[in-house]
C-alpha atoms as a PDB file:
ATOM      1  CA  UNK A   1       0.894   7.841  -8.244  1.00  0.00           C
ATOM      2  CA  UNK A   2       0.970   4.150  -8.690  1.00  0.00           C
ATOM      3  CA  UNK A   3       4.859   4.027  -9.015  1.00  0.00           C
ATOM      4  CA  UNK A   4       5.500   5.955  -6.289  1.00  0.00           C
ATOM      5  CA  UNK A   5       3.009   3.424  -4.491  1.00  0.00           C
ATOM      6  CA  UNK A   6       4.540   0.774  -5.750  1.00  0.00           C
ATOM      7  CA  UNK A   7       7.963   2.000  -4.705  1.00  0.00           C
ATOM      8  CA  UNK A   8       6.842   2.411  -1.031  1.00  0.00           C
ATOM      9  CA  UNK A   9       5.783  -0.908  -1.128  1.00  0.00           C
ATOM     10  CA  UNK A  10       9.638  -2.544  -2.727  1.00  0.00           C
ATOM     11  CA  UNK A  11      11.049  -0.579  -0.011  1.00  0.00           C
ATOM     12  CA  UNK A  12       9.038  -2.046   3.295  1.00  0.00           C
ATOM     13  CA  UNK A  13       8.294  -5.467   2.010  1.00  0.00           C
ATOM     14  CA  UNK A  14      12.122  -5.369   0.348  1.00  0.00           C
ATOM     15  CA  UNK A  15      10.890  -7.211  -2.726  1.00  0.00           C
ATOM     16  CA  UNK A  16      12.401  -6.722  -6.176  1.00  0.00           C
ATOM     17  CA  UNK A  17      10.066  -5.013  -8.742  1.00  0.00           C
ATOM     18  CA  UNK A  18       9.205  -8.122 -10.775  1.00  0.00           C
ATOM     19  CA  UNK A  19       5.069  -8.194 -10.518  1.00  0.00           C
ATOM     20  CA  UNK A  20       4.649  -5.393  -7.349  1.00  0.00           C
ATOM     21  CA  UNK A  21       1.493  -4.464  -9.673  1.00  0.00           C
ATOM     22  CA  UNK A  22       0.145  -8.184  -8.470  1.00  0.00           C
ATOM     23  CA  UNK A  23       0.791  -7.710  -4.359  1.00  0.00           C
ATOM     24  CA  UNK A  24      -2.118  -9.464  -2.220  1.00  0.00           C
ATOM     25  CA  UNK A  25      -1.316  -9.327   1.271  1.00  0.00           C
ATOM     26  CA  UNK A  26      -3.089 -12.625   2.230  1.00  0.00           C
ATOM     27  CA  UNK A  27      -0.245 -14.345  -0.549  1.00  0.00           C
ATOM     28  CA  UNK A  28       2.762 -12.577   0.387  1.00  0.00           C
ATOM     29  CA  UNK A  29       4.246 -13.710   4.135  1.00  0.00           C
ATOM     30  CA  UNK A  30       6.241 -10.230   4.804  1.00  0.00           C
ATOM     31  CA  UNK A  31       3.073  -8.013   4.279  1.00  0.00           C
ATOM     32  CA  UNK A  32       1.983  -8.393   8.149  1.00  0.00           C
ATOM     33  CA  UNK A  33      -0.311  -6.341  10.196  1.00  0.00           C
ATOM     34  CA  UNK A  34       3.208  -4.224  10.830  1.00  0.00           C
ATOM     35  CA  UNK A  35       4.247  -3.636   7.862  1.00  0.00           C
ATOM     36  CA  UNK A  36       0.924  -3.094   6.637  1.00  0.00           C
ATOM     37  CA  UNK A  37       0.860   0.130   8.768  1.00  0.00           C
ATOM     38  CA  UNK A  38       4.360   0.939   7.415  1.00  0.00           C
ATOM     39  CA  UNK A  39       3.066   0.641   4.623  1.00  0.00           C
ATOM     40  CA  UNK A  40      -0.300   2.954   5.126  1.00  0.00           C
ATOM     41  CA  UNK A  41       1.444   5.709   7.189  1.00  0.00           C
ATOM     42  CA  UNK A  42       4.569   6.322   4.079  1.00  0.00           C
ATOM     43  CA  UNK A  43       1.289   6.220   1.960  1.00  0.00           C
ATOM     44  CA  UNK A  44      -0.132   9.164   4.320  1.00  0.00           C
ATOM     45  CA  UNK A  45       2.810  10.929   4.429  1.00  0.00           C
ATOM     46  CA  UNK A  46       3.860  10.595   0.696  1.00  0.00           C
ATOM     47  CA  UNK A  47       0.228  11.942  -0.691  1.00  0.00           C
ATOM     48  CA  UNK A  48      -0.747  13.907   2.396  1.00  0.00           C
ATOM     49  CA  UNK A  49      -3.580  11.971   2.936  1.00  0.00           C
ATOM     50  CA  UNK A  50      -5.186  10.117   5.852  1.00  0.00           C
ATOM     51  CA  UNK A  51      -6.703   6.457   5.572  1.00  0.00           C
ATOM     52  CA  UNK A  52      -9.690   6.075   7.981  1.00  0.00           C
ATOM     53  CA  UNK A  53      -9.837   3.064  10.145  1.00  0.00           C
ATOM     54  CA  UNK A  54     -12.288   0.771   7.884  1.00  0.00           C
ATOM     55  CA  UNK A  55      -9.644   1.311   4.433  1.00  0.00           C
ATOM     56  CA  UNK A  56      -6.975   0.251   6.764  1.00  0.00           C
ATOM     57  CA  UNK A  57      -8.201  -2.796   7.317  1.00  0.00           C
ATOM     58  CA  UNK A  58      -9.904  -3.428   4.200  1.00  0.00           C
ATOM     59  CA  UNK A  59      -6.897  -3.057   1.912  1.00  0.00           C
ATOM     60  CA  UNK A  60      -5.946  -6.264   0.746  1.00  0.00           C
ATOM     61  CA  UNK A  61      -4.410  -5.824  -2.336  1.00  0.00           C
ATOM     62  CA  UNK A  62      -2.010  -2.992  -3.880  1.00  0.00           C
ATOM     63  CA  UNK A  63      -4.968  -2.368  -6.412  1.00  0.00           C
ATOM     64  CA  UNK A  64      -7.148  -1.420  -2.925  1.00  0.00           C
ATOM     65  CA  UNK A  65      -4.144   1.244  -2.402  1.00  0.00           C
ATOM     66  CA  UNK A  66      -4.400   2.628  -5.397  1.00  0.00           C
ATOM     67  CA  UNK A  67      -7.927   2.551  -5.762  1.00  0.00           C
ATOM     68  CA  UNK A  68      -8.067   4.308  -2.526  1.00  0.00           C
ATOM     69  CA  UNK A  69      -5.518   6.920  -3.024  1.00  0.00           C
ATOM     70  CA  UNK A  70      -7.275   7.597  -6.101  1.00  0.00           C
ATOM     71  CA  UNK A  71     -10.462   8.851  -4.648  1.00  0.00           C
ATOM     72  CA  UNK A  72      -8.488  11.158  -2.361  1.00  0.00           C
ATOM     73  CA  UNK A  73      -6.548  13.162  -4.571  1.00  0.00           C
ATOM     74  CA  UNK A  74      -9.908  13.588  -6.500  1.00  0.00           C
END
């Protein structure tokens, strides 16, 4: 789950690899509010899961994705 997470988010961001685990989106300038719902709806689609409108805008971090996939797989 977390690589394929962290793979969505080296493919919209188009970073390398080298510390993905580490992504805060306050620190990194091409995580923006668009990408960010890139970002949310490949997560959606990917684990068939839906985000509700407070974890959208709560997830800071790519620990607060994983975290919150997590909990909805349970």
């Amino acid at each position: 789950m977390r690589e394929t997470i962290n793979e969505i988010l080296i493919e919209i961001l188009e970073l390398d690899d080298a510390n993905v685990e580490l992504l805060d989106r306050e620190k990194n300038a091409t995580w923006d509010s668009i990408k960010h719902l890139e970002i949310i709806m490949a997560i959606e689609e990917e684990f068939d899961i839906r985000f509700t409108a407070t974890e959208v805008t709560t997830v800071k971090t790519i620990q607060d994705l994983y975290e919150y996939v997590e909990k909805k797989l349970v």
